[in-house]
Protein backbone atom coordinates (compact mmCIF):
# COMPACT_ATOMS: atom_id res chain seq x y z
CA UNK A 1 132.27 130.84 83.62
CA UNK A 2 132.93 127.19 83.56
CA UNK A 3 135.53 125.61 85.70
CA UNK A 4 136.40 121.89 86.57
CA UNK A 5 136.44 120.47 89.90
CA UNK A 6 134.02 121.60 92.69
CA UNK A 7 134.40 122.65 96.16
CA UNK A 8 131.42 123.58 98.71
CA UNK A 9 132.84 127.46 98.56
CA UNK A 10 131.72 126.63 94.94
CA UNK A 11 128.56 124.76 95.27
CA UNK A 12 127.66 127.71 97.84
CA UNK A 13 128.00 130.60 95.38
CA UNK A 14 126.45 128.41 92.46
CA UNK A 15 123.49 128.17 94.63
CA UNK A 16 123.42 131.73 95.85
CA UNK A 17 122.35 132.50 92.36
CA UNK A 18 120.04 130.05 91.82
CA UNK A 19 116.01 130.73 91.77
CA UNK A 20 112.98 128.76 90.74
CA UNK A 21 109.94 130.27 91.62
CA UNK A 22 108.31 132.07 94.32
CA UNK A 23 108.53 130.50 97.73
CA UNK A 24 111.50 128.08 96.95
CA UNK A 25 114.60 128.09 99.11
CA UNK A 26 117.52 125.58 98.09
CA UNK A 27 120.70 125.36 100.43
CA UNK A 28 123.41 123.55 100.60
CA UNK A 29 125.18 122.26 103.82
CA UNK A 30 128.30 120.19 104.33
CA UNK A 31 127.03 116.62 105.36
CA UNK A 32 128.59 113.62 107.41
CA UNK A 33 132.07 114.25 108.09
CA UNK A 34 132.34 116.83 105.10
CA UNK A 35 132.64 114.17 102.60
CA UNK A 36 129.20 115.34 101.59
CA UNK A 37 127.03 118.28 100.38
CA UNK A 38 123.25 117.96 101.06
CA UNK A 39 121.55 120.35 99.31
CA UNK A 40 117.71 120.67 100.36
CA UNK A 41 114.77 122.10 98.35
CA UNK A 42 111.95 123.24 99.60
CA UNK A 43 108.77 125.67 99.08
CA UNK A 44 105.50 126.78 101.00
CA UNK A 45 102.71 125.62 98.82
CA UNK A 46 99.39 124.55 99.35
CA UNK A 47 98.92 120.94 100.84
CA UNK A 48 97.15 118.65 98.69
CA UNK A 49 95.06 117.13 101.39
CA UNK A 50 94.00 120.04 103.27
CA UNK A 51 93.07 123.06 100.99
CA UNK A 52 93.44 126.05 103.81
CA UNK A 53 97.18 124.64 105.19
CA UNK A 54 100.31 125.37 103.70
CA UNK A 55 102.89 122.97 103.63
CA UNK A 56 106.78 123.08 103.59
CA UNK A 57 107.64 120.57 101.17
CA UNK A 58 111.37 118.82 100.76
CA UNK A 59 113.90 116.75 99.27
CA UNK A 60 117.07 116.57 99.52
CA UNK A 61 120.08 115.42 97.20
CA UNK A 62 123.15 114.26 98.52
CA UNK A 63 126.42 115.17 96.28
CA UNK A 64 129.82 113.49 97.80
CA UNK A 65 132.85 115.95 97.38
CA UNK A 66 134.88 113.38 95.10
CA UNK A 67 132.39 113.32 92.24
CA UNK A 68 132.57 117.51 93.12
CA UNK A 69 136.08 117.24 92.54
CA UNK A 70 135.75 116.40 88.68
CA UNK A 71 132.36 118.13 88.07
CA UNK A 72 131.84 121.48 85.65
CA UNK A 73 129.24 123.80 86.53
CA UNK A 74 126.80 122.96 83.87
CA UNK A 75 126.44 119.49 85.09
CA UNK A 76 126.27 120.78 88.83
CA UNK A 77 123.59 122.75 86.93
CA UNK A 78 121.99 119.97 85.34
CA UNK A 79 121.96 117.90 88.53
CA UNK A 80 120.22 120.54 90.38
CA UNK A 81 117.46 120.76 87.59
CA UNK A 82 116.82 116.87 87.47
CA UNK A 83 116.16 117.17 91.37
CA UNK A 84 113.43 120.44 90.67
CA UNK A 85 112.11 118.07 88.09
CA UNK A 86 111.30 115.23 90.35
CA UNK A 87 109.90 116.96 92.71
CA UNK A 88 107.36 118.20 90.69
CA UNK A 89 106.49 115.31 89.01
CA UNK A 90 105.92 114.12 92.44
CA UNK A 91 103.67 116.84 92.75
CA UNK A 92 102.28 116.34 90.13
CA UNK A 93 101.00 113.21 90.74
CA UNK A 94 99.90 114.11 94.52
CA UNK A 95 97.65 116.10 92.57
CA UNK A 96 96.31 115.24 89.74
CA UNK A 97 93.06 112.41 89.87
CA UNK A 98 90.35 111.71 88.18
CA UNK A 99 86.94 111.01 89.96
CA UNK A 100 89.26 111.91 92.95
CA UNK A 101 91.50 109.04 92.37
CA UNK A 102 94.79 109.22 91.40
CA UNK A 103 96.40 108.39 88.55
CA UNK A 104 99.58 107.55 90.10
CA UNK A 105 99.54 108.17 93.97
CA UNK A 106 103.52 109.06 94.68
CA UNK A 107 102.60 107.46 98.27
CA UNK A 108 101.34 104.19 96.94
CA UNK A 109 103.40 101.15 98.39
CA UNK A 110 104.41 99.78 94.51
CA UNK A 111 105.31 96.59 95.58
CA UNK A 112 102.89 93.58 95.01
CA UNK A 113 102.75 90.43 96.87
């Protein structure tokens, strides 16, 4: 079922029926003076530094209710997937070296003086 225009009773029940994979949790939680919804993502999953610890890892995505207002499901949808998508190209990169380096250390201060 599609619908237009968003409320966080929506965004609530979208996200009740949302799963990813095995340890993942994403929740949604009215934000500043409820002009926001911060949804956070996050997953127990082994740290990339210390091989026996796991790790909680987040982010979090900020949606402001007036965008909501206007917004279908499918691109409340689509949002949601571009966030699952960088995180794991982040973790991607935390993990993946060669020689033990990385290729592209998510960490790494990019900017050059």
């Amino acid at each position: 079922m599609l619908w237009v225009g968003m409320d966080y009773k929506d965004v609530q029940i979208i996200l009740s029926k949302i799963t990813y994979k095995p340890n993942w949790t994403i929740v949604g939680n009215l934000a500043g003076d409820a002009d926001a919804i911060e949804i956070r993502f996050s997953y127990r999953g082994q740290d990339v530094n210390k091989s026996e610890n796991q790790a909680t890892i987040c982010a979090r995505l900020v949606i402001f209710m007036e965008p909501l207002k206007y917004m279908v499901e499918e691109e409340f949808l689509k949002t949601i997937e571009r966030q699952i998508k960088q995180m794991e190209i982040h973790e991607m990169h935390e993990w993946l070296k060669f020689n033990k380096i990385h290729f592209k250390d998510p960490h790494a201060n990019d900017i050059k003086i």
